[in-house]
Protein backbone atom coordinates (compact mmCIF):
# COMPACT_ATOMS: atom_id res chain seq x y z
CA UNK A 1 148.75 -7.82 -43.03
CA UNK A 2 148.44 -11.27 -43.87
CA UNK A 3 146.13 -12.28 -41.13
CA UNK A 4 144.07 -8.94 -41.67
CA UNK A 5 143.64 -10.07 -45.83
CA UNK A 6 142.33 -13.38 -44.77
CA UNK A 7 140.06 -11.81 -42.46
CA UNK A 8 138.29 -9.20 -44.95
CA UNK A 9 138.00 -12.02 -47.34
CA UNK A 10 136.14 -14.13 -44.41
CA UNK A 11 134.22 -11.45 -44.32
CA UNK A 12 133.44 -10.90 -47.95
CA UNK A 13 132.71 -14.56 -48.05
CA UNK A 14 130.19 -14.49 -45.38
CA UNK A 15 128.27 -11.61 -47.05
CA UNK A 16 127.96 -12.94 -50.41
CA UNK A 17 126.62 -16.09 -48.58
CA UNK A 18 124.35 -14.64 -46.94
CA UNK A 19 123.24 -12.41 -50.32
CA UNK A 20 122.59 -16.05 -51.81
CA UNK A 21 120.62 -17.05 -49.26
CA UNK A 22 118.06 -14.53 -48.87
CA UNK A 23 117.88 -13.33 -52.31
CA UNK A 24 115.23 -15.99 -53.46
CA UNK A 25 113.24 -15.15 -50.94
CA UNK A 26 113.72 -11.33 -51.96
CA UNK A 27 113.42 -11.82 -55.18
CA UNK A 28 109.78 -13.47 -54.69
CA UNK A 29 108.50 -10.79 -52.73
CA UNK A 30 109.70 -7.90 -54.47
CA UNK A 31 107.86 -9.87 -57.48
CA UNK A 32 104.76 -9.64 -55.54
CA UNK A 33 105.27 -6.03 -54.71
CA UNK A 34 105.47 -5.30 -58.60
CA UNK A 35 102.86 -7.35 -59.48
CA UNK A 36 100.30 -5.44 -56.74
CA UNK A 37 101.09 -1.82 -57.77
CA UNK A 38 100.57 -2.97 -61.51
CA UNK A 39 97.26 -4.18 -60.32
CA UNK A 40 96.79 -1.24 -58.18
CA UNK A 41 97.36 1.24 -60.68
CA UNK A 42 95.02 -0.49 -62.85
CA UNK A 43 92.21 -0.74 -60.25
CA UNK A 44 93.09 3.64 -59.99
CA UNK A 45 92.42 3.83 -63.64
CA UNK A 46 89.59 2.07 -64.23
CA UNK A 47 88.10 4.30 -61.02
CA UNK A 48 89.65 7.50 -62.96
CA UNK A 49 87.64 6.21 -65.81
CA UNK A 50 84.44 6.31 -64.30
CA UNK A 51 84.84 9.19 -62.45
CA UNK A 52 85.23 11.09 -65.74
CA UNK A 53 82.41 9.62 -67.38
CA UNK A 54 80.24 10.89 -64.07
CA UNK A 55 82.36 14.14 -64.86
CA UNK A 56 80.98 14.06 -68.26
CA UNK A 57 77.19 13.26 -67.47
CA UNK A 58 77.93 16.32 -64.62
CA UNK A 59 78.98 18.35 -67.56
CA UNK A 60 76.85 17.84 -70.17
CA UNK A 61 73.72 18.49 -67.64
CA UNK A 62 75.59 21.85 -66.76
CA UNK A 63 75.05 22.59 -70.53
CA UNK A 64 71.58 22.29 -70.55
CA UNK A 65 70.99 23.94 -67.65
CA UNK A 66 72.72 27.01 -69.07
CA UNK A 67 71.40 26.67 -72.43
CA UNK A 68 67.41 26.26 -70.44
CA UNK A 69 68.54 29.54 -68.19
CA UNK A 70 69.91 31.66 -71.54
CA UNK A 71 66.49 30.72 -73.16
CA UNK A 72 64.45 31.40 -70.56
CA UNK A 73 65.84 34.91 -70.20
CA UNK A 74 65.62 35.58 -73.86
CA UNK A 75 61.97 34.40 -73.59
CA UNK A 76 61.08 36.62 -70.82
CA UNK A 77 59.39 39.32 -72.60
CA UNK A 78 57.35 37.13 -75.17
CA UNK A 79 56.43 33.97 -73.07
CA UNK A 80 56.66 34.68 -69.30
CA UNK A 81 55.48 31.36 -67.93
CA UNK A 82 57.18 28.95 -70.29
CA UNK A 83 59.97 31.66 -69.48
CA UNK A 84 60.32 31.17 -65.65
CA UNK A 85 59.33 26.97 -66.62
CA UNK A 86 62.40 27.28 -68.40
CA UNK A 87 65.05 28.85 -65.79
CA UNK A 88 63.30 27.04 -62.92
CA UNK A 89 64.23 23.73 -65.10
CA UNK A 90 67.97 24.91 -65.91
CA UNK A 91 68.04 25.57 -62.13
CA UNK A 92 67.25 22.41 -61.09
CA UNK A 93 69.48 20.71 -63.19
CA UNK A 94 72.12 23.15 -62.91
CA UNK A 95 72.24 21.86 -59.15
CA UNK A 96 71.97 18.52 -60.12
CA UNK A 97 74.94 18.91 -62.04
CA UNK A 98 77.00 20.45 -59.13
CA UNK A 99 76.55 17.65 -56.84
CA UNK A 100 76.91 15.54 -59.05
CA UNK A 101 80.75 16.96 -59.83
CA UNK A 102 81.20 17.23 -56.32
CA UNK A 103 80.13 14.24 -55.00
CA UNK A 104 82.18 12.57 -58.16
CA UNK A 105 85.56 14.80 -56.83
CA UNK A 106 85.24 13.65 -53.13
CA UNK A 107 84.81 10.06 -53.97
CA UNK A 108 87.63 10.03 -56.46
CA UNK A 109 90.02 12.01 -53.75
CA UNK A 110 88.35 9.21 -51.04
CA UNK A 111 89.44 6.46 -53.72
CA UNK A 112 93.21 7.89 -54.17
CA UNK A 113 93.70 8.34 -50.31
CA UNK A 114 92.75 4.59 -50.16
CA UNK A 115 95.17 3.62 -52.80
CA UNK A 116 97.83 5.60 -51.61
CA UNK A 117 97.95 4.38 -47.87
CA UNK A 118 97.61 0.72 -49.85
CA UNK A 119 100.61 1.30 -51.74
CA UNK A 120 102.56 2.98 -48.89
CA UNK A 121 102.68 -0.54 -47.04
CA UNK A 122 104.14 -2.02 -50.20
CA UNK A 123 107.22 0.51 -50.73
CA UNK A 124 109.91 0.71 -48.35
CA UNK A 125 108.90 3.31 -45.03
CA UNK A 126 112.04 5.00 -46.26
CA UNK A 127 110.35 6.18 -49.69
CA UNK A 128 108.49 9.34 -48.52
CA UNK A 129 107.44 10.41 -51.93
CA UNK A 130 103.79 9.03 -52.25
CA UNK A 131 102.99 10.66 -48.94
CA UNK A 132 104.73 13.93 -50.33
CA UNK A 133 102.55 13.48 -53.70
CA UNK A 134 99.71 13.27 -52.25
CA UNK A 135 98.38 16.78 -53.25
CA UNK A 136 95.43 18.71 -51.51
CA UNK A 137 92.92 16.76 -49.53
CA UNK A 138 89.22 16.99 -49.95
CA UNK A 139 87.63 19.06 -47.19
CA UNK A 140 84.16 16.74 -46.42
CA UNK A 141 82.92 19.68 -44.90
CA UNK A 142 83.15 22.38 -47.55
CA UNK A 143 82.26 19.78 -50.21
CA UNK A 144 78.50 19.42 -48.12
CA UNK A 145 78.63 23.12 -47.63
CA UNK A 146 78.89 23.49 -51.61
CA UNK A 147 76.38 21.01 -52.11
CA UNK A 148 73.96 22.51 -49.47
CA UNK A 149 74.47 26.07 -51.02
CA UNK A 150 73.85 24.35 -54.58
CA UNK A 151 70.14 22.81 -53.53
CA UNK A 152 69.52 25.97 -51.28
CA UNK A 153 70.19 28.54 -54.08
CA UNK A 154 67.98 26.14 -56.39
CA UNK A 155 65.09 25.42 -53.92
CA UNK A 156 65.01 29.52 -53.61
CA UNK A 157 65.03 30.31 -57.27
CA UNK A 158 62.24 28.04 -57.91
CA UNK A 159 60.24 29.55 -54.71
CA UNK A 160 60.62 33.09 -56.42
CA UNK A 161 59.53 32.00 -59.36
CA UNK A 162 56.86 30.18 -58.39
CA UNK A 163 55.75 33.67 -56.31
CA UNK A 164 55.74 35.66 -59.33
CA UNK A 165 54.41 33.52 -61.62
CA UNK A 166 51.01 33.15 -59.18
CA UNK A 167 51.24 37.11 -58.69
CA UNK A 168 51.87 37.22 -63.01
CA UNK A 169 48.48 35.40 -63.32
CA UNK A 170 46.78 37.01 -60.61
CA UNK A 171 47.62 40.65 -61.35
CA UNK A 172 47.82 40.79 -65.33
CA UNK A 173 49.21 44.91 -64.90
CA UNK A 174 52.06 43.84 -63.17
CA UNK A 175 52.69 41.41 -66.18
CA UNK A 176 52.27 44.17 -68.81
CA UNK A 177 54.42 46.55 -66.88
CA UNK A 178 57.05 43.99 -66.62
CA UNK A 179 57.49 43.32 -70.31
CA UNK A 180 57.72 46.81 -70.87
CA UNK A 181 60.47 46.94 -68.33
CA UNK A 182 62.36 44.15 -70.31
CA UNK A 183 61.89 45.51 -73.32
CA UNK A 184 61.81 49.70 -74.06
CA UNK A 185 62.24 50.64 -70.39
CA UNK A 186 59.72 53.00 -70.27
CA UNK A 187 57.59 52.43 -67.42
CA UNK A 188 56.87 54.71 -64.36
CA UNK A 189 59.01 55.06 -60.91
CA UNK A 190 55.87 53.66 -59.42
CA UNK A 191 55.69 50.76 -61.50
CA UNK A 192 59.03 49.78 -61.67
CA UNK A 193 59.42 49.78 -57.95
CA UNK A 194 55.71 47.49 -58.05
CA UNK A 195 57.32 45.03 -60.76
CA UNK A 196 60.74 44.45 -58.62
CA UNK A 197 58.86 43.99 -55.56
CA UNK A 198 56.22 41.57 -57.17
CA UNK A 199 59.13 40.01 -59.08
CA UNK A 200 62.34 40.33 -57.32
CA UNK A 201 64.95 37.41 -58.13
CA UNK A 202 63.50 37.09 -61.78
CA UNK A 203 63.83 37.86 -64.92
CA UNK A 204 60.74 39.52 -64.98
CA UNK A 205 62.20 42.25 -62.17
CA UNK A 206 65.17 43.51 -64.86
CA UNK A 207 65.45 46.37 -66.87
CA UNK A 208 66.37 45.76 -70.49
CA UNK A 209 69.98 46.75 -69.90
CA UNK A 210 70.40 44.25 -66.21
CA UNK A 211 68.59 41.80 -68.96
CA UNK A 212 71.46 42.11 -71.42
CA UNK A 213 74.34 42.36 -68.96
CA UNK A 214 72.52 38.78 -67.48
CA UNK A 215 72.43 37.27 -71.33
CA UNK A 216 76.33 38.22 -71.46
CA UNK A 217 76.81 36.35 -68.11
CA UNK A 218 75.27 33.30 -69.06
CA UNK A 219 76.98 32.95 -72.18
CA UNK A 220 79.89 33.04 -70.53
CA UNK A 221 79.34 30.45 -67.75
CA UNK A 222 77.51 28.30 -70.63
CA UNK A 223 81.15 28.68 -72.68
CA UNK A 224 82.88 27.40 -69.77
CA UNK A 225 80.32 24.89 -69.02
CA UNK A 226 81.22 24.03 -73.15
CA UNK A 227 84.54 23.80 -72.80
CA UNK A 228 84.61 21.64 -69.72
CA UNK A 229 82.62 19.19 -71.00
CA UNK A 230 84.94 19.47 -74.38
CA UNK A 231 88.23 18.67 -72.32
CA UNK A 232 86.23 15.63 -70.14
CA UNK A 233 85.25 14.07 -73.47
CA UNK A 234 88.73 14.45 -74.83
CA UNK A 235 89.92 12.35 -71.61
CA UNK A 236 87.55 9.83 -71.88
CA UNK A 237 88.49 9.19 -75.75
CA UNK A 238 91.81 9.28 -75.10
CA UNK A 239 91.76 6.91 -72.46
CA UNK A 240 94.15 9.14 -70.41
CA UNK A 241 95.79 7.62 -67.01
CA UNK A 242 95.44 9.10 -63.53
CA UNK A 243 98.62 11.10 -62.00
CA UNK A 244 98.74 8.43 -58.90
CA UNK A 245 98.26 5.42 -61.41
CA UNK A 246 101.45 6.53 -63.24
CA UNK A 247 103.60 7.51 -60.42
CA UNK A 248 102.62 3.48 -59.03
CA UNK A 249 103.97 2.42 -61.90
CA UNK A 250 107.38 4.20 -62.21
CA UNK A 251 107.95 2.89 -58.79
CA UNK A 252 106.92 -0.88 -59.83
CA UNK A 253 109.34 -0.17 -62.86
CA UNK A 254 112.36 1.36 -60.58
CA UNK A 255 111.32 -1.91 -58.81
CA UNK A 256 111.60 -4.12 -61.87
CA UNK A 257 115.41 -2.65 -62.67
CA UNK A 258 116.36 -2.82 -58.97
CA UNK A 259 115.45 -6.29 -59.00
CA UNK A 260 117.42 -7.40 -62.37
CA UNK A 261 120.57 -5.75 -61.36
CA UNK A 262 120.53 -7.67 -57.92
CA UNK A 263 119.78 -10.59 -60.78
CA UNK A 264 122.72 -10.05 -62.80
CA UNK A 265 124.84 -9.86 -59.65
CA UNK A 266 123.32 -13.40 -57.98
CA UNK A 267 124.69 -14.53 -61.01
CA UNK A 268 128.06 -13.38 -61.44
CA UNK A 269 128.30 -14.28 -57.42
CA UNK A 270 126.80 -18.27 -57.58
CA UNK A 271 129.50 -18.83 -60.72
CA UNK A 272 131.99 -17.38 -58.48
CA UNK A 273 131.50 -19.27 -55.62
CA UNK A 274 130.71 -22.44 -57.52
């Protein structure tokens, strides 16, 4: 029993001598760690920052697109080429506005990816929970799919009307039989069918009741357009923090605490042994 005693104190011994060797050297580099996720959470924010300011531009062009497409449907039966001027307009920017958003969501997800692999090498292999964090990845593929859809569906809008503003000017009866379809509705089979052909894809092809139903639609995407851009503003005066930027810095600070109570106990150790 004796012998045994002196041997687990031997052993104690050796451990905390070999705790007060390395723990300097610990100590330093688990300072360094903490110091680079601070940094790197603050390089994340200022990126989130900017990403919802491009989120705001995005936004605030999706407005005017809607408000140009509303007006130029309302228009329709008074002014038809400062009508079709109008949607072909909100079109364009309208598209703008989606790559814009998606191009700004890719590069932010790209950005986040980065920083998460960087931080990875800093924690300890055991700590699984950035990986497990990392939420859904961007699919490159769908995102240029969305954005080729986007220019597509605007290049054809403004080829249709285009077509029926030529075939407006050219053929003033078609004209006149289309405001009368946009307005009272009273226009012959023969003429209707005339007017969608000649028109089709326009406002100028809609009855007054497909006319309405549109109006409804577009207020509706323009209120969520409106209410978008009113929660991206509220971020950007706010100031608020990315998810990843906070979760770096809970693990710098469960960092910071492991590292003082490994402190506390050098201490109480090196006055024991001295």
């Amino acid at each position: 029993d004796k012998d045994g005693n002196l041997q687990g104190e031997d052993v104690d011994l050796q451990d905390g001598d070999l705790f007060l060797e390395q723990f300097s050297k610990w100590k330093k580099d688990q300072e360094v760690v903490i110091k680079e996720l601070y940094a790197l959470a603050e390089d994340i924010d200022a990126n989130h920052k900017t990403m919802v300011k491009s989120n705001v531009a995005a936004s605030s062009a999706a407005v005017a697109s809607g408000v140009m497409s509303l007006l130029g449907l309302v228009l329709a039966p008074a002014t038809l080429g400062a009508s079709m001027m109008l949607t072909v307009a909100g079109s364009g920017l309208g598209a703008a506005a989606g790559v814009a958003r998606i191009v700004t969501d890719v590069w932010e997800a790209y950005r986040n990816r980065k920083a998460r692999a960087q931080a990875s090498t800093l924690l300890p292999t055991t700590d699984q929970e950035l990986e497990d964090t990392g939420g859904k990845k961007t699919s490159y593929v769908i995102s240029t799919g969305q954005i080729v859809y986007n220019c597509g569906s605007a290049v054809d809008t403004i080829r249709k009307h285009a077509r029926a503003l030529r075939l407006a000017r050219a053929h003033p009866h078609l004209a006149t039989s289309a405001r009368r379809l946009m307005t009272t509705g009273q226009v012959s089979t023969r003429s209707t069918r005339q007017v969608q052909k000649a028109f089709t894809g326009t406002a100028l092809a809609m009855t007054k009741e497909a006319r309405m139903r549109g109006g409804v639609t577009s207020l509706l995407s323009l209120g969520h357009d409106i209410a978008a851009l009113s929660e991206e503003w509220k971020q950007l005066k706010e100031g608020t923090r990315a998810e990843l930027a906070e979760e770096l810095r809970a693990h710098a600070q469960e960092l910071e605490e492991l590292v003082g109570e490994c402190t506390q106990y050098y201490n109480k150790l090196w006055q024991k042994v001295r």
